[in-house]
Structure formats: C-alpha cells, structure tokens
N, C-alpha and C. Protein backbone atom coordinates (compact mmCIF):
# COMPACT_ATOMS: atom_id res chain seq x y z
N UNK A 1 -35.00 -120.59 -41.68
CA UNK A 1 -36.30 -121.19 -41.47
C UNK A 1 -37.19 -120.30 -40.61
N UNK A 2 -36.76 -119.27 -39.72
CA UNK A 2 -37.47 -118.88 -38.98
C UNK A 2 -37.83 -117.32 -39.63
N UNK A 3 -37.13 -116.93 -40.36
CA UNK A 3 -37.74 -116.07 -40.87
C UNK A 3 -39.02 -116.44 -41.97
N UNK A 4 -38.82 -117.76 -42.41
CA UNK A 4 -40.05 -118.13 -43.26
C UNK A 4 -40.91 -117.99 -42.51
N UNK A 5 -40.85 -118.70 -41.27
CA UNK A 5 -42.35 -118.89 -40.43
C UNK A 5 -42.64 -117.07 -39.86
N UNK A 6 -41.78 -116.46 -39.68
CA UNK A 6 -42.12 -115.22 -38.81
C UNK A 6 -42.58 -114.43 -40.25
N UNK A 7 -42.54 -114.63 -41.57
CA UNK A 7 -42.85 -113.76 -42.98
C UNK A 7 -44.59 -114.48 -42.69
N UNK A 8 -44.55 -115.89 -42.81
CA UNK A 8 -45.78 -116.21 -42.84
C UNK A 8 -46.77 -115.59 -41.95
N UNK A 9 -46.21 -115.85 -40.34
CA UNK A 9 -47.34 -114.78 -39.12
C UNK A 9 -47.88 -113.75 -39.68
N UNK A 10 -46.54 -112.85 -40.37
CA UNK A 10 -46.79 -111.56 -40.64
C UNK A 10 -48.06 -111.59 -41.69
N UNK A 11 -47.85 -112.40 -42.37
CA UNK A 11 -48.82 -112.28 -43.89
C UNK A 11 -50.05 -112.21 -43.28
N UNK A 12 -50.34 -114.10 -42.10
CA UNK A 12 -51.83 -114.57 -41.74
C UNK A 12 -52.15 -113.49 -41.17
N UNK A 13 -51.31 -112.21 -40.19
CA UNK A 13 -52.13 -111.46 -39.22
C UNK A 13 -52.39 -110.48 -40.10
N UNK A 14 -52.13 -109.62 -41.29
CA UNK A 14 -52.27 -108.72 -41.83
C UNK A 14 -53.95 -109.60 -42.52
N UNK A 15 -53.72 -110.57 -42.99
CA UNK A 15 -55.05 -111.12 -43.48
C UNK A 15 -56.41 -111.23 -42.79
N UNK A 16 -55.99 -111.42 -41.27
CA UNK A 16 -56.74 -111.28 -40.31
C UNK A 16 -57.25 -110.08 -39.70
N UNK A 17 -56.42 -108.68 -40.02
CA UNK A 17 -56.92 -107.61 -39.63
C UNK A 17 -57.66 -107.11 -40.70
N UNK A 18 -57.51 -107.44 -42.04
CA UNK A 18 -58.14 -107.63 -43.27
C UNK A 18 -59.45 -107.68 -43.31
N UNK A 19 -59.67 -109.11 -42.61
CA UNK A 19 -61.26 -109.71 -42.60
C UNK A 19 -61.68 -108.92 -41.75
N UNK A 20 -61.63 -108.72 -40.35
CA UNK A 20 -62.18 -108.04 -39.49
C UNK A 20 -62.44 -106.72 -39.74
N UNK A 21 -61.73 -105.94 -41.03
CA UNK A 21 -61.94 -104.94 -41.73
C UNK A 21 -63.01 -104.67 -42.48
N UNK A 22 -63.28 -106.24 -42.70
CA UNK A 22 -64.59 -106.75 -44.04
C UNK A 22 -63.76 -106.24 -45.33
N UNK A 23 -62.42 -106.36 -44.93
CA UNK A 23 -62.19 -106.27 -46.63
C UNK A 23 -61.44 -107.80 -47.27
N UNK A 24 -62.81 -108.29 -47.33
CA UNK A 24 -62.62 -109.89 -47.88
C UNK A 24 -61.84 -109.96 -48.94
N UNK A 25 -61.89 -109.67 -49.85
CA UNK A 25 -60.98 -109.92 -50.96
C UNK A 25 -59.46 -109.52 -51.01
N UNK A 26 -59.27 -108.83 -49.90
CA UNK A 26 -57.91 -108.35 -49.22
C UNK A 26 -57.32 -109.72 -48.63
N UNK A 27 -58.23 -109.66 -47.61
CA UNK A 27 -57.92 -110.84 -47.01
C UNK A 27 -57.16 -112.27 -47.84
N UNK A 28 -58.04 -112.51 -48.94
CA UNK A 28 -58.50 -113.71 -49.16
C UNK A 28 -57.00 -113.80 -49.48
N UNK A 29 -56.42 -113.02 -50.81
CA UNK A 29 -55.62 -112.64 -51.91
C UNK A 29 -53.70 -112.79 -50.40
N UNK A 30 -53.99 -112.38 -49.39
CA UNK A 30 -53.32 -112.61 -48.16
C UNK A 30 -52.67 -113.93 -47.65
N UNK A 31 -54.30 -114.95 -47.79
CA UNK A 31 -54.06 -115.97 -47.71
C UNK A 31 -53.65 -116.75 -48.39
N UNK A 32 -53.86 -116.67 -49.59
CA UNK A 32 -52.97 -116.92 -50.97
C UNK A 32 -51.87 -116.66 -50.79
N UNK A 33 -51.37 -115.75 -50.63
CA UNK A 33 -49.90 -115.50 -51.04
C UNK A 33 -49.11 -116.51 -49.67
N UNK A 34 -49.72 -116.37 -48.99
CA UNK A 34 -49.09 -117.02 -47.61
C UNK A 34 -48.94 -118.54 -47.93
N UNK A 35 -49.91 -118.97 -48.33
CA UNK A 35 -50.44 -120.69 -48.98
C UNK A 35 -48.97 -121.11 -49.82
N UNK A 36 -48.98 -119.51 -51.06
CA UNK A 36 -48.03 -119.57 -51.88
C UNK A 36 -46.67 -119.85 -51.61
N UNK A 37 -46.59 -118.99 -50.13
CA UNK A 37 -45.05 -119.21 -49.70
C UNK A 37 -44.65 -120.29 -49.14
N UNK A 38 -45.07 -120.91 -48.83
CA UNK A 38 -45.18 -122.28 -48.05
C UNK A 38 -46.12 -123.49 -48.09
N UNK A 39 -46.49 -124.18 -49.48
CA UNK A 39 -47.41 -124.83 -49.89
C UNK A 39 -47.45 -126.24 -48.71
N UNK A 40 -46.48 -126.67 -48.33
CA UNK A 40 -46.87 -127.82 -47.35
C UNK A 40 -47.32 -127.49 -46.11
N UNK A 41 -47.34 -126.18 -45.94
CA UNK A 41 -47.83 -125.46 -44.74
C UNK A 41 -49.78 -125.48 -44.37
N UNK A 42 -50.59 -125.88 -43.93
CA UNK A 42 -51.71 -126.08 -44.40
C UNK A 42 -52.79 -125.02 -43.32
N UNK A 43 -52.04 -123.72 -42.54
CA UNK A 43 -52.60 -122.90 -41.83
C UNK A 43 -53.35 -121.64 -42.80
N UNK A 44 -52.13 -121.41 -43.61
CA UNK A 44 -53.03 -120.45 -44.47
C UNK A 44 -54.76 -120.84 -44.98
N UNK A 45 -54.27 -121.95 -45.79
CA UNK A 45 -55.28 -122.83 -46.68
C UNK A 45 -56.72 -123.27 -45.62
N UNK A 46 -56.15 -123.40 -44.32
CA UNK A 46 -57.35 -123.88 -43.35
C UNK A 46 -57.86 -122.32 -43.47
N UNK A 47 -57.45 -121.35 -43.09
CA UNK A 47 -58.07 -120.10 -42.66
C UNK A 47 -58.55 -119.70 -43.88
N UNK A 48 -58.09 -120.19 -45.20
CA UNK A 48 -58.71 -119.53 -46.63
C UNK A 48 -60.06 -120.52 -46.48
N UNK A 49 -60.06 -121.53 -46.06
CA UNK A 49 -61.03 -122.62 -45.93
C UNK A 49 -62.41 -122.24 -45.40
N UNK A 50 -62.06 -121.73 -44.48
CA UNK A 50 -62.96 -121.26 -43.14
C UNK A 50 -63.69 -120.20 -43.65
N UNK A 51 -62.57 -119.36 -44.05
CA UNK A 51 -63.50 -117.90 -45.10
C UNK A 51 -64.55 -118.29 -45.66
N UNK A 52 -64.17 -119.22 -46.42
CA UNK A 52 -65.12 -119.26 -47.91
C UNK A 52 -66.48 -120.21 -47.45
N UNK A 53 -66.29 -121.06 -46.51
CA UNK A 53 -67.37 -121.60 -45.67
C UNK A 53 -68.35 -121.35 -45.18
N UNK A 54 -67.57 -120.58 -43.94
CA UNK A 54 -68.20 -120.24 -42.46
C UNK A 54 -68.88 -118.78 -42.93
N UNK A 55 -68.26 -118.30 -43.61
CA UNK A 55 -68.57 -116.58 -44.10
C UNK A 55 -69.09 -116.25 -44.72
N UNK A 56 -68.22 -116.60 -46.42
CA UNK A 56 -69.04 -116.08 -47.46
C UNK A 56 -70.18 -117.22 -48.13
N UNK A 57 -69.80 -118.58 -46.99
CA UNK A 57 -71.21 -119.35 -47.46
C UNK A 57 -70.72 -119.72 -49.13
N UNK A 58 -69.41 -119.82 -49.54
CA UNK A 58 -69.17 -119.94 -51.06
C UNK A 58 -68.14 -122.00 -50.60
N UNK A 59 -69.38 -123.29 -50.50
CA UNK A 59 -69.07 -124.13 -50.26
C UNK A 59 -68.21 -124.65 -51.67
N UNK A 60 -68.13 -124.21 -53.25
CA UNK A 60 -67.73 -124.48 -53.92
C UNK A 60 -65.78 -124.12 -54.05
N UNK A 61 -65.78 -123.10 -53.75
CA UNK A 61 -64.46 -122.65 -53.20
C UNK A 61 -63.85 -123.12 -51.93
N UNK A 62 -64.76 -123.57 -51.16
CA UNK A 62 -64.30 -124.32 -49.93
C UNK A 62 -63.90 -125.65 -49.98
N UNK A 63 -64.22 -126.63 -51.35
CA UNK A 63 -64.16 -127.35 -51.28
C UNK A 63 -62.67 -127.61 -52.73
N UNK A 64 -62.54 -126.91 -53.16
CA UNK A 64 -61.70 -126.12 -54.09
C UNK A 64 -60.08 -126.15 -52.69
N UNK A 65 -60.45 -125.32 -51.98
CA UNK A 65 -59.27 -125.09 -50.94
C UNK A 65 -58.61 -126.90 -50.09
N UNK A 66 -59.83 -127.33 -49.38
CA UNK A 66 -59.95 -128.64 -49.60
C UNK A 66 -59.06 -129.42 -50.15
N UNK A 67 -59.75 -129.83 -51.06
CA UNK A 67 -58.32 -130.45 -52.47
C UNK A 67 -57.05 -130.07 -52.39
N UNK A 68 -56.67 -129.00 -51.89
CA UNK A 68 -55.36 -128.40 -51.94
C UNK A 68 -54.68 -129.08 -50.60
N UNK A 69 -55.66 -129.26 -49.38
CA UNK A 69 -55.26 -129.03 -48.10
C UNK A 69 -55.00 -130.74 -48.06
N UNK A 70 -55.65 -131.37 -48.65
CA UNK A 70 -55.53 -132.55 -48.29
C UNK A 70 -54.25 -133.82 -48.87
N UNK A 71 -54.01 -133.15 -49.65
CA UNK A 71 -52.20 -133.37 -50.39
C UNK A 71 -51.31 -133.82 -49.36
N UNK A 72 -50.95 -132.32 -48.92
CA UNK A 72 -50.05 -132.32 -47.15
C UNK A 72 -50.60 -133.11 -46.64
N UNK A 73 -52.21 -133.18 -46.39
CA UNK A 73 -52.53 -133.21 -45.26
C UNK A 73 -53.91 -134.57 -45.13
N UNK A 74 -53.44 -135.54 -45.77
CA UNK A 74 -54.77 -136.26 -45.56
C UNK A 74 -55.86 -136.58 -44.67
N UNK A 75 -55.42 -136.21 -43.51
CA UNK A 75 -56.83 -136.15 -42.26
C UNK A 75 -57.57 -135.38 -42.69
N UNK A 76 -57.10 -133.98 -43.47
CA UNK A 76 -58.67 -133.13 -43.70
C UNK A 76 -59.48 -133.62 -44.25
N UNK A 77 -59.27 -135.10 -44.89
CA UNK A 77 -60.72 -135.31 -45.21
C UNK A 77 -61.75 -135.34 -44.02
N UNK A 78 -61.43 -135.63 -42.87
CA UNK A 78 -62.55 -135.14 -41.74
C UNK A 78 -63.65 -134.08 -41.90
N UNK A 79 -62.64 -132.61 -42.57
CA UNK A 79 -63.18 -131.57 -42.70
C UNK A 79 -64.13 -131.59 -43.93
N UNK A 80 -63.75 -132.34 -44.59
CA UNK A 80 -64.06 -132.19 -46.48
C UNK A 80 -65.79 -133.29 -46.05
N UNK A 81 -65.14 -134.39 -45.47
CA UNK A 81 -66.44 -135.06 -45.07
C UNK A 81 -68.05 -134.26 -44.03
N UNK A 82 -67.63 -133.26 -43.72
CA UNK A 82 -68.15 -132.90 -42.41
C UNK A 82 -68.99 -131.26 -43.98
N UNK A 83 -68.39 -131.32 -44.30
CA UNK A 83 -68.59 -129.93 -45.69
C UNK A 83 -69.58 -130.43 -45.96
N UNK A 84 -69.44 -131.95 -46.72
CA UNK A 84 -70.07 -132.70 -47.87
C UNK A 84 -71.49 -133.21 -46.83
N UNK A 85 -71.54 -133.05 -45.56
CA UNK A 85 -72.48 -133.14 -44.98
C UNK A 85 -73.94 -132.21 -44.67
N UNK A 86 -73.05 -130.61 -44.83
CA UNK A 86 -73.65 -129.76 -44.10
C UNK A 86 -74.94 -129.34 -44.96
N UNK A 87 -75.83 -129.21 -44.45
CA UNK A 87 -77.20 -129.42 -45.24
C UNK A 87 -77.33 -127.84 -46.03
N UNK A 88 -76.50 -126.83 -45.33
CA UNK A 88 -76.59 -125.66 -46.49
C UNK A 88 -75.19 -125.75 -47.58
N UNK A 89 -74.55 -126.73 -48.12
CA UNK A 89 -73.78 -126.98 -48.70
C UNK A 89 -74.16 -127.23 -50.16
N UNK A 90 -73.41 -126.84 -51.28
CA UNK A 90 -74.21 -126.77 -52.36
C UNK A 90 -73.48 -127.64 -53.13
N UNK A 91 -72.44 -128.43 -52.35
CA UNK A 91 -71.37 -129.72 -52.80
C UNK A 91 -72.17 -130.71 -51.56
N UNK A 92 -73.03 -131.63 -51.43
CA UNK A 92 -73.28 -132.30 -50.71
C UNK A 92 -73.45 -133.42 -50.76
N UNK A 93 -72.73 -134.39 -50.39
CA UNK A 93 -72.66 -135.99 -51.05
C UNK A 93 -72.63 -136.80 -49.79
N UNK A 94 -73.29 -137.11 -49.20
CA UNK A 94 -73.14 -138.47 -47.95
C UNK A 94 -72.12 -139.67 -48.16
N UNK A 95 -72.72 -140.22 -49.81
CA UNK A 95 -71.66 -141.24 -49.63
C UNK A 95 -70.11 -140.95 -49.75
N UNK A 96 -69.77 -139.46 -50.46
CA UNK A 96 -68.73 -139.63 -50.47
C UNK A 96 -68.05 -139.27 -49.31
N UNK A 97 -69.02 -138.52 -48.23
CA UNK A 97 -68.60 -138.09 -47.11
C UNK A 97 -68.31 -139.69 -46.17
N UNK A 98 -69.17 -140.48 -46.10
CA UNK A 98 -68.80 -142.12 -45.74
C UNK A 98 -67.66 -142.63 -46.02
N UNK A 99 -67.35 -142.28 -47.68
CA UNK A 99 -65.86 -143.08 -47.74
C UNK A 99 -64.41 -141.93 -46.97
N UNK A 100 -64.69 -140.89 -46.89
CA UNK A 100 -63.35 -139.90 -46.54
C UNK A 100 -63.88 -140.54 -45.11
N UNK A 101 -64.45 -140.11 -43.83
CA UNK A 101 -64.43 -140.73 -43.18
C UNK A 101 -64.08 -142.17 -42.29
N UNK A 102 -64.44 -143.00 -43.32
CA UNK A 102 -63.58 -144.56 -43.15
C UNK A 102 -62.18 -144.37 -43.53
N UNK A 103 -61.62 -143.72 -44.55
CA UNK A 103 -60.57 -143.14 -44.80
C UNK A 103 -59.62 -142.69 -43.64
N UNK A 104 -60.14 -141.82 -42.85
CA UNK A 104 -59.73 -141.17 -41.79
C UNK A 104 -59.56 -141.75 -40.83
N UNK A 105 -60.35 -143.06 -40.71
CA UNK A 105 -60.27 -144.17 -39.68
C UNK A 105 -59.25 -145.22 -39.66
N UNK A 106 -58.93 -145.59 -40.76
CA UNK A 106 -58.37 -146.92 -41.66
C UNK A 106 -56.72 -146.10 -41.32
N UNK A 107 -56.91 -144.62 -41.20
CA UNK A 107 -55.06 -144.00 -41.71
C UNK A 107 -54.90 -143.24 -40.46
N UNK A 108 -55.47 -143.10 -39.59
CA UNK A 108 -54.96 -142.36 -38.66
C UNK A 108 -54.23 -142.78 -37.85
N UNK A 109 -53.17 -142.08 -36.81
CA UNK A 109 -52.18 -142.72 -36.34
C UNK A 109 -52.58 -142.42 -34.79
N UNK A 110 -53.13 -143.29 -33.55
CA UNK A 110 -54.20 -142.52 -32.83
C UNK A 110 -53.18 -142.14 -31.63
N UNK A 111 -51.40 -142.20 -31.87
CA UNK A 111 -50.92 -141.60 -31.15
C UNK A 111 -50.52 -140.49 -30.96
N UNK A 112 -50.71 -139.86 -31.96
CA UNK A 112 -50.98 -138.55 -32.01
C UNK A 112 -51.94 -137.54 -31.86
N UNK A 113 -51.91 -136.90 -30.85
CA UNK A 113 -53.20 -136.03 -30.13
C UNK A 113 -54.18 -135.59 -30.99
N UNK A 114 -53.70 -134.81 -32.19
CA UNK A 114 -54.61 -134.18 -32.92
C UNK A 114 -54.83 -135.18 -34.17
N UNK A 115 -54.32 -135.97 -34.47
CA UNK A 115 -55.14 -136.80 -35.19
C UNK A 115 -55.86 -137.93 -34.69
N UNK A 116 -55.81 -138.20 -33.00
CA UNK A 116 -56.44 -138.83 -32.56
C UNK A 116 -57.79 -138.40 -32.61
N UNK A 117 -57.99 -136.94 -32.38
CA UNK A 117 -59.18 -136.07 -32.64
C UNK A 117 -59.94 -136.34 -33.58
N UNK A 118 -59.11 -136.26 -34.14
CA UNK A 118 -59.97 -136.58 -36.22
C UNK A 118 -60.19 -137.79 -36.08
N UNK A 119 -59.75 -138.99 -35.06
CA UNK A 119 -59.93 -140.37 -35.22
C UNK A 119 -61.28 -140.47 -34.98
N UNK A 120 -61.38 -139.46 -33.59
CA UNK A 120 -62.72 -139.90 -33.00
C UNK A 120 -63.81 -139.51 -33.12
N UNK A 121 -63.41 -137.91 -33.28
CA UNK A 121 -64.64 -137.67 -34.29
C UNK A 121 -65.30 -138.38 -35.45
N UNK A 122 -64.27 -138.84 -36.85
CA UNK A 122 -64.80 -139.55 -37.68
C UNK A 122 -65.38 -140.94 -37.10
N UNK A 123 -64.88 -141.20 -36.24
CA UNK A 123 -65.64 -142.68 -36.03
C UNK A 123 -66.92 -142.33 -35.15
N UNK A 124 -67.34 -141.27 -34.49
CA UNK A 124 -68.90 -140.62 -34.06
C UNK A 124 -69.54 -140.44 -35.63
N UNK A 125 -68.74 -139.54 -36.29
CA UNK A 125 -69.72 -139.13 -37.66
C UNK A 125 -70.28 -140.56 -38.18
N UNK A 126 -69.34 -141.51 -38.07
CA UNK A 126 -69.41 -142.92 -39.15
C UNK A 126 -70.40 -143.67 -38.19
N UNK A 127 -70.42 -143.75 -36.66
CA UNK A 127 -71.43 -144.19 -36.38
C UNK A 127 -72.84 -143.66 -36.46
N UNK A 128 -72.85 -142.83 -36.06
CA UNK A 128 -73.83 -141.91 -36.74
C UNK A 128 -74.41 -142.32 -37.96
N UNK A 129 -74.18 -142.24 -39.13
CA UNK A 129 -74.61 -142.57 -40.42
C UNK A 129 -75.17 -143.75 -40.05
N UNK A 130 -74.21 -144.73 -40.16
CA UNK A 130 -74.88 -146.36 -39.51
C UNK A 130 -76.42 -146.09 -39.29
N UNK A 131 -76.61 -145.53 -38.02
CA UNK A 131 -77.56 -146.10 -36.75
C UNK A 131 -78.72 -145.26 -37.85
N UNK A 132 -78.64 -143.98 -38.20
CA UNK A 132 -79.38 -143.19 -39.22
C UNK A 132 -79.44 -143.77 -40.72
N UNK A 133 -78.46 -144.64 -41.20
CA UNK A 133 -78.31 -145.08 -42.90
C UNK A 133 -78.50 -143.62 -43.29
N UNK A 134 -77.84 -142.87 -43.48
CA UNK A 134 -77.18 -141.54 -43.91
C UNK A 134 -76.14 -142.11 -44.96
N UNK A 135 -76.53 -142.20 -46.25
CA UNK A 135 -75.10 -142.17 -47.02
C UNK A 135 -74.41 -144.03 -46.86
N UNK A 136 -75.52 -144.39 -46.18
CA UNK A 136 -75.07 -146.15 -46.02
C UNK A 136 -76.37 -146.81 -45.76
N UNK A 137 -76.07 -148.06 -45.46
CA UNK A 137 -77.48 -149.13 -45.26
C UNK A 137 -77.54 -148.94 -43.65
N UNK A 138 -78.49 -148.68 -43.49
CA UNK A 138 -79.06 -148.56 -41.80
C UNK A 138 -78.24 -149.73 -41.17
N UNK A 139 -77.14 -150.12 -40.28
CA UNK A 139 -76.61 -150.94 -39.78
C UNK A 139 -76.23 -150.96 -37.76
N UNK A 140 -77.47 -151.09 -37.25
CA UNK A 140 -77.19 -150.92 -35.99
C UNK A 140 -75.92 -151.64 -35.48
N UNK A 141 -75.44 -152.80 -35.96
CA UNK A 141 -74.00 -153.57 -35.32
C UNK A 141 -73.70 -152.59 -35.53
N UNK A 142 -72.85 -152.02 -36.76
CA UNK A 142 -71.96 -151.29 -37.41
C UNK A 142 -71.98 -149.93 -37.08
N UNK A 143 -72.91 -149.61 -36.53
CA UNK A 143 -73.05 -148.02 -35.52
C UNK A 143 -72.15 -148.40 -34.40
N UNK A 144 -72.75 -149.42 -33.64
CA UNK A 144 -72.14 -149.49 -32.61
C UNK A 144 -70.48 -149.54 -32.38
C-alpha cells in the first residue's frame, strides 16, 4: 500500500513541476495517469480540476473532472455548485447549483472536520441565494 501512495506523490510532484514549467499538457496527461492509478483516490482529479478552472479557464472540462470526483466523493458537489455559480463559467446553472448544495447539507456528516467545512460553507452559499433569490424564490425566513 505504501508504495501505491509513495508511486502516486511521485506522479502528482512530477505533474506539478510540469505546470510550473507551463508545460500544461504534460502536466495534465500526469494527472491522469495518477487518477488512473488510484481511481477512489480524489487528489489527482482535484488538482486536474483546479487546472482546467483556475488556469486554463476550460469550465467544460472542469466540470467533466467533477463528475468523476464526485462518485468517491459526494461532498464535491460543494465544488461543482460553487463552478455552476461562477459568473465566468460557461456551464452556469443556479438552480442546479441550489440543489447540489442542499445536497451537501441534507448528507454531510458535521463530525467530521472537513466535511463540516463543506457543511458550512454550503449552508452560507444556500443562505445567500435565499436572501438574493439566486436560483430560488427570494425567501428571507429561509436565508436565515
């Protein structure tokens, strides 16, 4: 087992000296294979995530990675909701960002640190919408 995880480091950091290289498609093809070796693993897939986002601004592939991540990993809908928000996003849906959100609320387990995170964040995003009717009916109770 520990050589799986110490093959994987090896892969993410070679991918990472990659990007910082600007040789994106090095990179990317890195993170893949890493994803590949360990599909319930969801570090690669976040950092292939982030690429295609934060970087190359390619929200269709980000949301592509997404789908993959959220199998393992159903809290990312946090992330997938927070995508489907972002106003330079070329996948942008409020309501469906409303339902992953309540989603995230309804399943999270809030004893756990880092999905307590995702708890609370989604329940700021979800109030939010409320008090704004973003993707819902303007509902000041229901903000609150």
């Amino acid at each position: 087992m520990d050589g799986i995880n110490e093959q994987m480091m090896q892969i993410i950091d070679e991918a990472d000296s990659l990007w910082r290289d600007g040789r994106y498609a090095d990179a990317i093809a890195c993170y893949e294979r890493a994803a590949a070796n360990d599909p319930k693993d969801t570090d690669p897939l976040y950092m292939l995530y982030r690429a295609y986002r934060y970087y190359l601004h390619d929200y269709v592939s980000a949301e592509r990675i997404l789908q993959r991540m959220i199998e393992p990993e159903p809290l990312f809908y946090y992330e997938y909701a927070d995508m489907l928000l972002d106003s330079r996003s070329s996948v942008r849906d409020a309501e469906r960002a409303v339902e992953m959100l309540v989603y995230v609320r309804e399943h999270a387990d809030r004893k756990n640190e880092h999905v307590n995170t995702k708890y609370v964040l989604a329940t700021k995003l979800l109030g939010d919408f409320y008090r704004r009717g973003n993707g819902v009916a303007r509902d000041g109770e229901r903000a609150v």
